[in-house]
Each structure stands twice: as structure tokens, then as C-alpha cells.
N, C-alpha and C. Protein backbone atom coordinates (compact mmCIF):
# COMPACT_ATOMS: atom_id res chain seq x y z
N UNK A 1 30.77 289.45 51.17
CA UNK A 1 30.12 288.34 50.50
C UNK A 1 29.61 288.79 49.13
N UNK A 2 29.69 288.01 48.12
CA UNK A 2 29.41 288.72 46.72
C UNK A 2 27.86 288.11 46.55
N UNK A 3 26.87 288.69 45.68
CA UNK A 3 25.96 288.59 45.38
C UNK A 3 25.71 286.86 44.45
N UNK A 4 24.82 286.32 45.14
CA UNK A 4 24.47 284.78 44.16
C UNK A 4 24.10 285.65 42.73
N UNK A 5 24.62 284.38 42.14
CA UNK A 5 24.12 284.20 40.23
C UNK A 5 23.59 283.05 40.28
N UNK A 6 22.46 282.90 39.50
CA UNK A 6 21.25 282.59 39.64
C UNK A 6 21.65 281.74 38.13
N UNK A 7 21.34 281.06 37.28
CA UNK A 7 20.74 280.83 35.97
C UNK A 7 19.70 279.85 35.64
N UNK A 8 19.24 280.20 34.90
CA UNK A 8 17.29 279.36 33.92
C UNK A 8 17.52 278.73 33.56
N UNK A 9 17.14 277.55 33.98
CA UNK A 9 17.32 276.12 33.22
C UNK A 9 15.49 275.54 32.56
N UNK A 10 15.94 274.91 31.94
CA UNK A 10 14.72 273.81 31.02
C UNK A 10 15.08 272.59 31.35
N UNK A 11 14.09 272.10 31.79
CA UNK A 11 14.49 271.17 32.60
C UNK A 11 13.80 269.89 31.83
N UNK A 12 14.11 268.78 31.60
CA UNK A 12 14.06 267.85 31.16
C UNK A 12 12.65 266.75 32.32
N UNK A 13 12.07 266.18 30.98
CA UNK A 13 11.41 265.06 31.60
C UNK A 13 11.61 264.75 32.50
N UNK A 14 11.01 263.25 33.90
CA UNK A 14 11.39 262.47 34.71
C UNK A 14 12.06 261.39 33.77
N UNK A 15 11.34 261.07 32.70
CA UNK A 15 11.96 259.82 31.73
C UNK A 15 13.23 260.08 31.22
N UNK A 16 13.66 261.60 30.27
CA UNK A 16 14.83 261.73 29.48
C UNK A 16 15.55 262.51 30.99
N UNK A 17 15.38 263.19 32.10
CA UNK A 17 16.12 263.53 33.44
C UNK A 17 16.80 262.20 34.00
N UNK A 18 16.20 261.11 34.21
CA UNK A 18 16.63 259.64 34.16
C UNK A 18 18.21 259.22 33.19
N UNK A 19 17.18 259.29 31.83
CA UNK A 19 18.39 259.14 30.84
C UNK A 19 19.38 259.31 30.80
N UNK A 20 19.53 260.71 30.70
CA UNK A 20 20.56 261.90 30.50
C UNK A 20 21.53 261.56 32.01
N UNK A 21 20.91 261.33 33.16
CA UNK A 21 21.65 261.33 34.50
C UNK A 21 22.40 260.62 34.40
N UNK A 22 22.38 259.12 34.29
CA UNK A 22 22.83 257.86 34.07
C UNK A 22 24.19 258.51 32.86
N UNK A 23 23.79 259.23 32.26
CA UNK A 23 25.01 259.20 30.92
C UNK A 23 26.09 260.07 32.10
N UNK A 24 25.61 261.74 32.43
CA UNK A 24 26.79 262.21 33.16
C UNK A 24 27.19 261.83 34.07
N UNK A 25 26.63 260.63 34.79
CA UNK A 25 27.18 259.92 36.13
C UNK A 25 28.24 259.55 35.74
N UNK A 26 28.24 258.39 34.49
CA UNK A 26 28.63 257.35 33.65
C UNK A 26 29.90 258.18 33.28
N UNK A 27 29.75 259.51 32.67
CA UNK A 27 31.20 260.28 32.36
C UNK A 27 31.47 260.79 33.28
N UNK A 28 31.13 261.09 34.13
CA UNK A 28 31.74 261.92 35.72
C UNK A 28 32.65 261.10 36.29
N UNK A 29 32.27 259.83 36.64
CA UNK A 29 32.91 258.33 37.23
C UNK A 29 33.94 258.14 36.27
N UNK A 30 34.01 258.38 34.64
CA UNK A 30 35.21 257.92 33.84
C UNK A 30 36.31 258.67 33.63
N UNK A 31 35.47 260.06 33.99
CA UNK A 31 36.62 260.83 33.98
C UNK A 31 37.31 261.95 34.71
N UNK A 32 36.66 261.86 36.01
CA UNK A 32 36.76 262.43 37.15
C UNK A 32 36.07 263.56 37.35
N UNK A 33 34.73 263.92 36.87
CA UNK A 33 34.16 265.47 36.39
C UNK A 33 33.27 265.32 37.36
N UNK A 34 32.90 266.27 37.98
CA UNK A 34 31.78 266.54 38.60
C UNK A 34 29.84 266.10 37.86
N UNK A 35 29.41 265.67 39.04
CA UNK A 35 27.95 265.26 38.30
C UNK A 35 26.84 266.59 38.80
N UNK A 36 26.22 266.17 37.46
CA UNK A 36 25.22 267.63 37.60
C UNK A 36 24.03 267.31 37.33
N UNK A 37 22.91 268.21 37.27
CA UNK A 37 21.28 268.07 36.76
C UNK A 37 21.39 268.05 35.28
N UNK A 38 20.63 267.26 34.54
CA UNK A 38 20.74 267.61 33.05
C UNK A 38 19.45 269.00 32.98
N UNK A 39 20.08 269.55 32.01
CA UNK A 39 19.40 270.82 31.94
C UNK A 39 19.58 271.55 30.37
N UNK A 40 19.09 272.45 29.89
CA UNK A 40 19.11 273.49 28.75
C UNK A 40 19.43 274.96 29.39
N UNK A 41 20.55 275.66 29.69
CA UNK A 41 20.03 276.78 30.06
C UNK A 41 19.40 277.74 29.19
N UNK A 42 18.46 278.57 29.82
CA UNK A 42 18.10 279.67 28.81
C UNK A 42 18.62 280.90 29.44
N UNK A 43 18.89 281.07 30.47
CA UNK A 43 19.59 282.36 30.60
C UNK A 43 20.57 282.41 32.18
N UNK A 44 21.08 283.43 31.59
CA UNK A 44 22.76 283.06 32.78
C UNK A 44 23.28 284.07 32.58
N UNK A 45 24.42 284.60 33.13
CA UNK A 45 23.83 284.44 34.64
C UNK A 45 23.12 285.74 35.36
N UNK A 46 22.17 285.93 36.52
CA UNK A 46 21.20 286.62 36.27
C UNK A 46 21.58 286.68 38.21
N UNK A 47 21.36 287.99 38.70
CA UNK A 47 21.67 288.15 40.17
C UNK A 47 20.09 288.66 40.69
N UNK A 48 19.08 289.03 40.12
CA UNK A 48 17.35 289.27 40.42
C UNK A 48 16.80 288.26 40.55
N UNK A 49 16.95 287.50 41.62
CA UNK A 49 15.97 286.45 42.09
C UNK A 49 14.56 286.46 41.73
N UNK A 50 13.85 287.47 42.08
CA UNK A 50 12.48 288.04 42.35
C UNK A 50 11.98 288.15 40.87
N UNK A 51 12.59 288.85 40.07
CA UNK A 51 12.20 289.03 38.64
C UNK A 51 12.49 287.84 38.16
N UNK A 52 12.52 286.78 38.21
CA UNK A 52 12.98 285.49 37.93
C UNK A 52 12.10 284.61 37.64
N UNK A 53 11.42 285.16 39.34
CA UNK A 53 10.33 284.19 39.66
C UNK A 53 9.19 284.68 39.23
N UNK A 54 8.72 285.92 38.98
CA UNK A 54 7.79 286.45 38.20
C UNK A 54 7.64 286.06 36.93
N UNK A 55 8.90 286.35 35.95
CA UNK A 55 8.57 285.82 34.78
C UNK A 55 8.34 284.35 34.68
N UNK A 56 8.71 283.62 35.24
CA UNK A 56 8.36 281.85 35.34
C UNK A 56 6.93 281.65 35.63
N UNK A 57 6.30 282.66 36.80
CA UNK A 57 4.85 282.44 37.43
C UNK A 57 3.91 282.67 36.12
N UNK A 58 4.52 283.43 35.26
CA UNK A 58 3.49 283.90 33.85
C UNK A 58 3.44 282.69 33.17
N UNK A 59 4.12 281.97 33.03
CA UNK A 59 4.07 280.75 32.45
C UNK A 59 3.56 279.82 32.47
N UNK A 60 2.81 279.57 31.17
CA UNK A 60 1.76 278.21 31.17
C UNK A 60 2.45 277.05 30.77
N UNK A 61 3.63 276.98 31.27
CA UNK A 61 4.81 276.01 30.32
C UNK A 61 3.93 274.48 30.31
N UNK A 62 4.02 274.35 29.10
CA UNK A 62 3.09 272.70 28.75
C UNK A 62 4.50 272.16 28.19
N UNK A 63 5.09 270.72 28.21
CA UNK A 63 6.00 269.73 28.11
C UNK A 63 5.80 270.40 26.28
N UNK A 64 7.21 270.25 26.03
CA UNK A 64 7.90 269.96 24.59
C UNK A 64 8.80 269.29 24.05
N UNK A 65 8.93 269.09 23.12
CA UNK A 65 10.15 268.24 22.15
C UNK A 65 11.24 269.18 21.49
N UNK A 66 12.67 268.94 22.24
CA UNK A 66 13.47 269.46 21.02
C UNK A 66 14.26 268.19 20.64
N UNK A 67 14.89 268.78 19.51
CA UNK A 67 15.56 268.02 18.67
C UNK A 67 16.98 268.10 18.61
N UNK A 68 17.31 266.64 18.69
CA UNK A 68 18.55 267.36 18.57
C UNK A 68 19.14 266.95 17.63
N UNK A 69 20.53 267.71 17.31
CA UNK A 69 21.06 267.61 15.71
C UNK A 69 22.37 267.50 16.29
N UNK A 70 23.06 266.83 16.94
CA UNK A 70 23.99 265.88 17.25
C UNK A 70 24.80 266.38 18.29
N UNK A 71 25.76 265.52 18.73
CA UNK A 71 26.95 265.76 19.37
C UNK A 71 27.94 266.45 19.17
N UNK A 72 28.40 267.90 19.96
CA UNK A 72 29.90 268.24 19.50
C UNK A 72 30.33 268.43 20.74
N UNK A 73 31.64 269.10 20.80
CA UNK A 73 32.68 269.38 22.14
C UNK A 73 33.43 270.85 21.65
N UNK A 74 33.30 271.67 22.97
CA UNK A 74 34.64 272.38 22.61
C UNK A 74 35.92 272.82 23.88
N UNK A 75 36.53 273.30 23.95
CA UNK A 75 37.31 273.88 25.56
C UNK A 75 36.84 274.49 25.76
N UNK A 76 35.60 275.25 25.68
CA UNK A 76 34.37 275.60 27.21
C UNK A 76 34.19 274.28 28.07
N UNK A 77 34.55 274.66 29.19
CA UNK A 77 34.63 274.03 30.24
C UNK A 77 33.52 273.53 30.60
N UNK A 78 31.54 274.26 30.12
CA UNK A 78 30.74 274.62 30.49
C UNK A 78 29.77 273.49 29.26
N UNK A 79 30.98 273.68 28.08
CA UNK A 79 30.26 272.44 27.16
C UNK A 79 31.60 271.29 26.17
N UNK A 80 32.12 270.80 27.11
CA UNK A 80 32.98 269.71 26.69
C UNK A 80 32.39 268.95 26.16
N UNK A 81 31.49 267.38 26.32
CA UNK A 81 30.93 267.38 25.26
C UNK A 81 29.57 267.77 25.19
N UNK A 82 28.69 267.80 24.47
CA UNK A 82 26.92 268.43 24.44
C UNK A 82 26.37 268.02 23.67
N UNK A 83 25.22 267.57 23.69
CA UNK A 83 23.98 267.69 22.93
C UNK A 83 23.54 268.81 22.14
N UNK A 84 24.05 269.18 20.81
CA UNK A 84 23.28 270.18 20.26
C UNK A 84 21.96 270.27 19.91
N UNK A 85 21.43 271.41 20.39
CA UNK A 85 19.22 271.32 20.34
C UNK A 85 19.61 272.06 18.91
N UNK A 86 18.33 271.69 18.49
CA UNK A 86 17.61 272.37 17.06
C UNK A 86 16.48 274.27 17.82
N UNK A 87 16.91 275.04 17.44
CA UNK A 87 16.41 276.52 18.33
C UNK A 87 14.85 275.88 17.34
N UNK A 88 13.59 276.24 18.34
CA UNK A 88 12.38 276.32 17.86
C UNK A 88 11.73 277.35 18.48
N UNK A 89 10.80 277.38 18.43
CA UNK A 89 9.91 278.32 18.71
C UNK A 89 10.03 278.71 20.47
N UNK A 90 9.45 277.54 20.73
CA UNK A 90 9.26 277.74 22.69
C UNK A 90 10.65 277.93 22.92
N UNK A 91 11.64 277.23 22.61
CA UNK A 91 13.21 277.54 23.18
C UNK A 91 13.45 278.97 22.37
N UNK A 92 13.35 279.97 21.30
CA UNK A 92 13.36 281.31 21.24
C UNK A 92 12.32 282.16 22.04
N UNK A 93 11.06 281.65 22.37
CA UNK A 93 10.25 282.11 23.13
C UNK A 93 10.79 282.55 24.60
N UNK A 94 11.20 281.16 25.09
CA UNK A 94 11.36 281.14 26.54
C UNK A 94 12.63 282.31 26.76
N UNK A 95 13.64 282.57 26.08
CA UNK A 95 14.91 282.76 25.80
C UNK A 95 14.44 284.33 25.92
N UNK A 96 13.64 284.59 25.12
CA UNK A 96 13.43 285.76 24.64
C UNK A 96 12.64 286.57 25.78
N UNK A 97 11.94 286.05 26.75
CA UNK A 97 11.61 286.50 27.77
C UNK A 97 12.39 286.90 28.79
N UNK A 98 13.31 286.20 29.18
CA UNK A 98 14.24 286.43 29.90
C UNK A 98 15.16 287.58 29.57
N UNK A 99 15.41 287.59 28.38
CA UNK A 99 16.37 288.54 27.73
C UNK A 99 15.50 289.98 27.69
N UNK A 100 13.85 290.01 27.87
CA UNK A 100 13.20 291.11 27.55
C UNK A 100 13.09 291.85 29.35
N UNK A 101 13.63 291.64 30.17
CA UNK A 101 14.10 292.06 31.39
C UNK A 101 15.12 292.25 32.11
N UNK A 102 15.87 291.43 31.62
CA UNK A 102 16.99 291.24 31.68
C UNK A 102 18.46 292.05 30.98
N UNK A 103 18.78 292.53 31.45
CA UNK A 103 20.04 293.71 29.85
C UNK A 103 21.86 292.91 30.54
N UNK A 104 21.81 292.08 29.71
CA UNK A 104 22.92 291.06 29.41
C UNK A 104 23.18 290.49 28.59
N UNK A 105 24.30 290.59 28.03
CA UNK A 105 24.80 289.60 26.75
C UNK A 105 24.78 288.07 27.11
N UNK A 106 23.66 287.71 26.75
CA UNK A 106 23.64 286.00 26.52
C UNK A 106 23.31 285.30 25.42
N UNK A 107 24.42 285.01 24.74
CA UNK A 107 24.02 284.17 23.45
C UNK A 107 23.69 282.49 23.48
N UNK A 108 22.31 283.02 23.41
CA UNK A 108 21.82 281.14 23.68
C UNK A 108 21.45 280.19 22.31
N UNK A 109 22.42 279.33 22.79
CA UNK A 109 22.64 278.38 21.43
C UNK A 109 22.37 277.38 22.60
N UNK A 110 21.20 276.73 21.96
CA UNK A 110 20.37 275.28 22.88
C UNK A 110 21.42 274.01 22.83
N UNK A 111 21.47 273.52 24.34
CA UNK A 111 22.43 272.18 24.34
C UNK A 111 22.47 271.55 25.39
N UNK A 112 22.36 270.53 25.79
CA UNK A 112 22.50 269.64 26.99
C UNK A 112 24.07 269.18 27.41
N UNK A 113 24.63 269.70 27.90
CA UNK A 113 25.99 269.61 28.42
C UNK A 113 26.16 268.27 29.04
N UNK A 114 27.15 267.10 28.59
CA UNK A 114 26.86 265.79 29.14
C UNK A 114 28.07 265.65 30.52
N UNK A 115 29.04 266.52 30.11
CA UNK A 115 30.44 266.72 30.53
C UNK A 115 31.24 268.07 30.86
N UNK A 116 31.46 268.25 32.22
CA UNK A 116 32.19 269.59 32.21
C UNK A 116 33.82 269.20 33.19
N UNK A 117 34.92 269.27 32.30
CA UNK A 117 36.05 268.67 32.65
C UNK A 117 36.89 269.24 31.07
N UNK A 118 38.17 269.32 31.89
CA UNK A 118 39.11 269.99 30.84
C UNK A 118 39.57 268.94 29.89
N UNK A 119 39.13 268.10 28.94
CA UNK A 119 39.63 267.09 28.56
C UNK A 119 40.38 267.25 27.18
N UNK A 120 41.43 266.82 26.60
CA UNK A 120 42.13 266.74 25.20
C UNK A 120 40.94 266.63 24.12
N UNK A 121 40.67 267.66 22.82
CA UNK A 121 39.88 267.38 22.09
C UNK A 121 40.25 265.75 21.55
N UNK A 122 40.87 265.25 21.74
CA UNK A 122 41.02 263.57 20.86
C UNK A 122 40.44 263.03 21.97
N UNK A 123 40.42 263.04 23.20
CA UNK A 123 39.58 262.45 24.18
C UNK A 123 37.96 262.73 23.90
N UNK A 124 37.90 263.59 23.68
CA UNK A 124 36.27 264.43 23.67
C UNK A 124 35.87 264.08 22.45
N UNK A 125 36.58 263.49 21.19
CA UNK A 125 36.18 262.98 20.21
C UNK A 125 35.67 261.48 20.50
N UNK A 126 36.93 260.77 21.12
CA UNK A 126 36.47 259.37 21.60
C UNK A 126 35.52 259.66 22.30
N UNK A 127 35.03 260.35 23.22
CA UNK A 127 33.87 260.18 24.11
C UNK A 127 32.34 259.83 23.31
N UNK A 128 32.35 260.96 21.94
CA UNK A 128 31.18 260.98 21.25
C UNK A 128 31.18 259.77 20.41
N UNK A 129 32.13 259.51 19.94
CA UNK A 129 32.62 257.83 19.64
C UNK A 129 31.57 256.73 20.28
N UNK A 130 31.13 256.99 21.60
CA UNK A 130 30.74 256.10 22.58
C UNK A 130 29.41 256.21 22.65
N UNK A 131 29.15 257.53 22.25
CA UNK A 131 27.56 257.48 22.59
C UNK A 131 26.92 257.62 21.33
N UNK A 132 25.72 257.33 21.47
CA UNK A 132 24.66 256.78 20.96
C UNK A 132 23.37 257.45 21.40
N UNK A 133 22.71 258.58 21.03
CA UNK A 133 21.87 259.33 22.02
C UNK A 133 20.45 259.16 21.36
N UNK A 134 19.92 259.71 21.75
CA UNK A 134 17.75 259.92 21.24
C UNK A 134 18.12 260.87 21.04
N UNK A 135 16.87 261.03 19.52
CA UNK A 135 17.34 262.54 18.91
C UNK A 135 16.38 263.25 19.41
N UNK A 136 15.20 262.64 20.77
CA UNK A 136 14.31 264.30 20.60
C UNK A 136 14.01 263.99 22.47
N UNK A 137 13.95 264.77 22.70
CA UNK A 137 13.80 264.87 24.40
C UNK A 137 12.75 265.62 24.84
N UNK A 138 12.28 265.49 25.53
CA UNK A 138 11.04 266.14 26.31
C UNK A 138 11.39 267.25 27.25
N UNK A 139 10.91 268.35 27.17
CA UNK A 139 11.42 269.18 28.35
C UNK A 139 10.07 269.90 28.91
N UNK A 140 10.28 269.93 30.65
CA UNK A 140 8.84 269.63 31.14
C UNK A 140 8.74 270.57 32.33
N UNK A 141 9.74 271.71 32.60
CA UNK A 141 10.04 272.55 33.32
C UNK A 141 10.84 273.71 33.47
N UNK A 142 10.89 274.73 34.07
CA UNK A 142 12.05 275.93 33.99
C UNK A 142 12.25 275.71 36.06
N UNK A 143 13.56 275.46 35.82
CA UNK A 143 14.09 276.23 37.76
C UNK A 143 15.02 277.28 37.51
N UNK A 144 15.25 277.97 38.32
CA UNK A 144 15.97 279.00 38.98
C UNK A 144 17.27 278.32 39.98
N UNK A 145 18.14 277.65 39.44
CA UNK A 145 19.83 277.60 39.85
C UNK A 145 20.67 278.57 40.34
N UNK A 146 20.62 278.23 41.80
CA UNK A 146 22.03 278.75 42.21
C UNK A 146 23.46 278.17 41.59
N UNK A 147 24.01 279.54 40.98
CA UNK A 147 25.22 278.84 40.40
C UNK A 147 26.56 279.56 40.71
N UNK A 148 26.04 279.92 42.04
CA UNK A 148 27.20 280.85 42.32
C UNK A 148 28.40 279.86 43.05
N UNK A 149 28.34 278.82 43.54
CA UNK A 149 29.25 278.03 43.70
C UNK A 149 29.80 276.85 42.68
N UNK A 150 31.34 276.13 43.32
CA UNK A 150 31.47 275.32 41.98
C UNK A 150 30.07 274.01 41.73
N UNK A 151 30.23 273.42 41.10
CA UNK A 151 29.06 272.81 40.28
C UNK A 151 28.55 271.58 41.36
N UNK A 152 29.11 271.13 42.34
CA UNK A 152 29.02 270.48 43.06
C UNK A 152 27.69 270.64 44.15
N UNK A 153 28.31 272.61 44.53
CA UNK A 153 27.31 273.17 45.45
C UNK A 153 25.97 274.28 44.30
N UNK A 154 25.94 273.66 43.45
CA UNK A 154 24.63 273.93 42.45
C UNK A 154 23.39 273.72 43.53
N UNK A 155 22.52 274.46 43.26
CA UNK A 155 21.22 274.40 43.78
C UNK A 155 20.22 274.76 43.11
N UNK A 156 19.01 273.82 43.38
CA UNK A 156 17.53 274.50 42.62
C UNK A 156 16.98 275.93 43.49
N UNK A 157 16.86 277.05 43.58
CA UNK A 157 16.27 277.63 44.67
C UNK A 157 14.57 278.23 44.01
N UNK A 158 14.01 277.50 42.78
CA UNK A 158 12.99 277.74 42.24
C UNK A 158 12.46 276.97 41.56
């Protein structure tokens, strides 16, 4: 049996968690993709459960605003199309904690993934075509994701 991978998510409002759901349902149903939690990860993938949960317990995490500075897509499977965040302070903060225990190459560029499906970039262009998003979102939590299965069998385990 191989060891779970774990990854840190930022977790979105109940109001913009709402939002955001409704959109990847909305593209999951159109285009056959699996539906997921809306999320930011900050770090991935990570097999220390325990040190996980320590650095999260230090945390006085109070709700924030990022921004976002638009829509793109690429053939990462992981960000077909996305929400690009604006990097601020608490999202280099939070990032930077993880990374200060952690010894892994993770380059975190902030984004809300709306879609994960292999789709034709002229498809993934029409998609952003369609939407219409809020440029600033609330984020109001960190969990600990099991992500060692496909995206289906995702789990919060923190």
C-alpha cells in the first residue's frame, strides 16, 4: 500500500464555497469532469499528516480577500480553466509556512481551479467566454486533503 498525499487547501467562504460550487457542478455536468471542493491550494503534495496539523493549530487564521486578476486555462489537467489570485501577503505567508517544514519543490501561483478535464484549448477559451466571475473572494479556512485518490475519492481529513 503506498503512503497517502495529503495537500493544504484555503478554503473559501460558505457564501463564495456556494458560488464557486454551483460554477464546477455547472462545468462538471457540461463536460463530463469530475466535481470537486473549491479551494486555493497552498501546498502539495505533503505525506506528514501530523506536521500538518501542527502548523494549522498555530494559526489564528481570521477570513481574507483575494483578488483576482482573471481567468486563464492551460493542459494541466489540475488547472484547465482557473481563477487567477493576485499573491498578497497572508497567501505568501500561509505558503511560506508550509514550505518552512516542509523540503519540496512547490511553486505556488494562487488560483481557484473551476475545471479539471482534458479539454481542446478553443474549448477552454469558449468556456471563459461564458463566465463572468467576482473579482474578490473571501477565504475563511485551511483543511488537510486526502489526495491520494482520483478526485472523486478526495477527502477532508483536517
Amino acid at each position: 500500500m503506498t503512503q497517502p498525499e495529503y495537500s493544504i487547501w484555503l478554503m473559501p467562504s460558505k457564501t463564495d464555497l456556494a458560488y464557486l460550487s454551483t460554477i464546477i457542478q455547472s462545468l462538471g455536468r457540461k463536460y463530463d469532469a469530475p466535481v470537486f471542493e473549491p479551494h486555493c491550494t497552498l501546498f502539495g503534495p505533503i505525506t506528514d499528516l501530523k506536521s500538518s496539523m501542527k502548523v494549522i493549530d498555530t494559526f489564528d487564521s481570521q477570513p481574507f480577500q483575494v483578488k483576482s486578476v482573471g481567468l486563464n486555462h492551460s493542459d494541466v489537467i489540475w488547472k484547465t480553466v482557473f481563477i487567477e489570485l493576485e499573491m498578497n501577503d497572508q497567501l505568501e505567508w500561509l505558503n511560506q509556512k508550509f514550505s518552512d517544514i516542509f523540503v519540496i519543490d512547490y511553486e505556488f501561483k494562487p488560483h481557484i481551479s473551476l475545471i479539471y478535464q482534458s479539454i481542446p484549448s478553443k474549448k477552454r477559451h469558449a468556456i471563459i467566454g461564458t463566465l463572468n466571475l467576482k473579482k474578490y473572494y473571501k477565504m475563511h479556512g485551511i483543511a488537510i486533503m486526502d489526495t491520494s485518490q482520483s478526485v472523486e475519492g478526495w477527502k477532508k481529513v483536517y
